[in-house]
Structures are given as structure tokens and as C-alpha cells.
C-alpha atoms as a PDB file:
ATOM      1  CA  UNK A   1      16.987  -8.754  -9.806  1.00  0.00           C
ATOM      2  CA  UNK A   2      17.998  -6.502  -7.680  1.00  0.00           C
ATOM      3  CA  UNK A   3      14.423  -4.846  -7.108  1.00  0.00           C
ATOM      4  CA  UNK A   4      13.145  -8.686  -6.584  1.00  0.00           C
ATOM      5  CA  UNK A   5      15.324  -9.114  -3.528  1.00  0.00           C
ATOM      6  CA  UNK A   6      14.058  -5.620  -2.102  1.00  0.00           C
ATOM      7  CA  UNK A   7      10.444  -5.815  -2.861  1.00  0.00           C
ATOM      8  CA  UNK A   8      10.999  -9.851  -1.155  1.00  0.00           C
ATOM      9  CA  UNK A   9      12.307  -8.089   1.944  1.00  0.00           C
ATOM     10  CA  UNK A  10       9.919  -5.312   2.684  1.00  0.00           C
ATOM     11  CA  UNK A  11       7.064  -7.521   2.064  1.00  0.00           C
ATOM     12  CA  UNK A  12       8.645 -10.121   4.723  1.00  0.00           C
ATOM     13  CA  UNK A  13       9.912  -6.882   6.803  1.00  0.00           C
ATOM     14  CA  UNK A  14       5.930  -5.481   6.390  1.00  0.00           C
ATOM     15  CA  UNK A  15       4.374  -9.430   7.760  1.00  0.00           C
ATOM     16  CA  UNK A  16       6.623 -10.212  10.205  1.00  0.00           C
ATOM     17  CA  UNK A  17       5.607  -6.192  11.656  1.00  0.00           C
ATOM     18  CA  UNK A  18       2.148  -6.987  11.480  1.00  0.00           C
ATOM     19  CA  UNK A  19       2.387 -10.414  13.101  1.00  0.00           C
ATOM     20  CA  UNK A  20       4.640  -8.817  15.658  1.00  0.00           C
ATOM     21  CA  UNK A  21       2.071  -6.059  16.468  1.00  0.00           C
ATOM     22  CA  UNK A  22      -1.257  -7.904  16.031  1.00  0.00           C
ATOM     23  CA  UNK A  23      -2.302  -7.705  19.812  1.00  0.00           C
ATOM     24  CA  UNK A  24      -1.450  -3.381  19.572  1.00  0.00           C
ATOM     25  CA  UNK A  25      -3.560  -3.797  16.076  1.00  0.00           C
ATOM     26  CA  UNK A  26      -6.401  -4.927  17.710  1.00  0.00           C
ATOM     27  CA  UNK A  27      -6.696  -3.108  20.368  1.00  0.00           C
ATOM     28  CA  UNK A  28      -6.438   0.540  18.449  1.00  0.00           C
ATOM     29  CA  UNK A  29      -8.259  -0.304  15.600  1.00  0.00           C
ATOM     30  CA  UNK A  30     -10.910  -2.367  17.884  1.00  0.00           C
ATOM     31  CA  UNK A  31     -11.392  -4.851  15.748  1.00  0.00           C
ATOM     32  CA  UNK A  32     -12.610  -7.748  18.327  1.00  0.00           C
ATOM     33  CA  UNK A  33     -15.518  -5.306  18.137  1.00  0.00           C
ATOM     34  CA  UNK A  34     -16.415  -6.413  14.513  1.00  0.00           C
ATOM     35  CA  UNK A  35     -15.924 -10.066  15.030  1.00  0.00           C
ATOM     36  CA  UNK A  36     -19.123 -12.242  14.608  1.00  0.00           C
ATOM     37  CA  UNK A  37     -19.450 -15.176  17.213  1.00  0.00           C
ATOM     38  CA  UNK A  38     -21.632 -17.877  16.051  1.00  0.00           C
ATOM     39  CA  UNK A  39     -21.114 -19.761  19.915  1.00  0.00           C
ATOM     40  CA  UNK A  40     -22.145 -16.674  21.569  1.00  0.00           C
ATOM     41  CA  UNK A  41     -24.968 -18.164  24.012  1.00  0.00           C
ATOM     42  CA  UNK A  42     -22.276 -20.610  25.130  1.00  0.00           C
ATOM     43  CA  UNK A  43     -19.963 -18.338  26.361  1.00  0.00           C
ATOM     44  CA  UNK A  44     -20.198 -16.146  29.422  1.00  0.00           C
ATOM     45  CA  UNK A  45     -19.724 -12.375  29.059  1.00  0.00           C
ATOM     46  CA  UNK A  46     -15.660 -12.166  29.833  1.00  0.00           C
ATOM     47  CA  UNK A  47     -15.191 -15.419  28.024  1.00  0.00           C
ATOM     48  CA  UNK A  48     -16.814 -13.850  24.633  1.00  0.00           C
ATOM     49  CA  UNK A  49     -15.055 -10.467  25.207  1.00  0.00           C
ATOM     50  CA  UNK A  50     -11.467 -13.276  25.437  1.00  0.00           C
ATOM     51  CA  UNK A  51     -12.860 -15.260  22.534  1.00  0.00           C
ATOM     52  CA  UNK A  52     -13.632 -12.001  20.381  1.00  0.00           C
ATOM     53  CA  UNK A  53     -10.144 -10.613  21.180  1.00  0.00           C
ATOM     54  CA  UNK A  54      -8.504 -14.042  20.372  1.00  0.00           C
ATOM     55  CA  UNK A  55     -10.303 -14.028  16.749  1.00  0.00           C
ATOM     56  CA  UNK A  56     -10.044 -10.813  15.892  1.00  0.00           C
ATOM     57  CA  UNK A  57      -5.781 -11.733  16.658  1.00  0.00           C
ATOM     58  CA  UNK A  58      -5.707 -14.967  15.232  1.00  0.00           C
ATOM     59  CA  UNK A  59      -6.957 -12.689  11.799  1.00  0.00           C
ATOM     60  CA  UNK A  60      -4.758 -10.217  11.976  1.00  0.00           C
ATOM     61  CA  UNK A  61      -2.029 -12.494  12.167  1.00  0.00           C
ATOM     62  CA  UNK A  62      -3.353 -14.617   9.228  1.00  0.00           C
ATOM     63  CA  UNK A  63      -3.282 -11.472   7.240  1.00  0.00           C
ATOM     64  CA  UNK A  64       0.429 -10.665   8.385  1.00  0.00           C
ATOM     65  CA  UNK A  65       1.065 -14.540   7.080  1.00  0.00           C
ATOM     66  CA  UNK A  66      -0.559 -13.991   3.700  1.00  0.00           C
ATOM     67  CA  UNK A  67       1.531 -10.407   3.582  1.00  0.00           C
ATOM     68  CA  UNK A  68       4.823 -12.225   4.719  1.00  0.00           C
ATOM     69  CA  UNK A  69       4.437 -15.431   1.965  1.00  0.00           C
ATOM     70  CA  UNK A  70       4.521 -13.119  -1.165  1.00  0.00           C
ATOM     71  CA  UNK A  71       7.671 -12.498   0.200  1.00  0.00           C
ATOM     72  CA  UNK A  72       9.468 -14.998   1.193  1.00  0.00           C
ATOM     73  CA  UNK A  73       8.748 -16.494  -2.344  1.00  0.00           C
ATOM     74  CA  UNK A  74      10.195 -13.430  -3.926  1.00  0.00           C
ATOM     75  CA  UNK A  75      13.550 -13.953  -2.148  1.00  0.00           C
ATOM     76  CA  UNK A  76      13.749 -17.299  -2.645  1.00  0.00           C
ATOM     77  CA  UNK A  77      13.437 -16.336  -6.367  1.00  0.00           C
ATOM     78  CA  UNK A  78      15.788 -13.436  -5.973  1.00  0.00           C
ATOM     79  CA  UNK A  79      18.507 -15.244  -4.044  1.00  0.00           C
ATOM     80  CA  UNK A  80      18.762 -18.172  -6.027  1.00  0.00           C
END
């Protein structure tokens, strides 16, 4: 039980990190690079660049979400 309640709190420890840094992740890894815009034409040239940097962060922090849920669900398990 005891490895329950630790695994729980690194993985929340690990999302809530990633949420935290996903501007900083963005930026070093340049991932608004790889983002795909389907409204492209619509957009002017600093609005895509703010549009691609706002994706690329809104998926980062998804993944932090999906990394910080496992977790969550393991403590509530563990501490019950």
C-alpha cells in the first residue's frame, strides 16, 4: 500500500511539473513549430506564430493532465 501512495504522488508531483512548466516546454523543445493549423489563411503572420504557441501549450498541458489523473486515482485508492 505503501508503494500505491508513492507511485500516486510522483505521478501527481511529475503532472502538476509539467503543467507548471508547459510555456518553458515549449519554448526549448519548439514544439509550436510542429503544430498543424488548419485556419492558417485566416490568421495574420504574428497571430499564427500566437495561435501555434497557444496549441502547442494547451497540449502540453493536456498531457501534464493525463500524467497527473493516473495519479490522483492512485491516492485516492491508497489513502482510503
Amino acid at each position: 500500500m505503501i508503494a500505491l501512495k508513492i507511485a500516486g504522488i510522483l505521478l501527481m508531483m511529475a503532472g502538476a511539473a509539467i503543467n507548471y512548466s508547459a510555456k518553458y516546454i515549449v519554448r526549448r523543445l519548439a514544439l509550436e513549430q510542429r503544430v498543424t493549423v488548419k485556419e492558417a489563411g485566416e490568421l495574420t503572420g504574428e497571430a499564427l506564430e500566437e495561435y501555434k504557441r497557444m496549441k502547442a501549450c494547451s497540449i502540453v498541458k493536456l498531457v501534464g493532465l493525463f500524467t497527473l489523473l493516473p495519479g490522483v486515482v492512485l491516492v485516492l485508492i491508497a489513502f482510503r
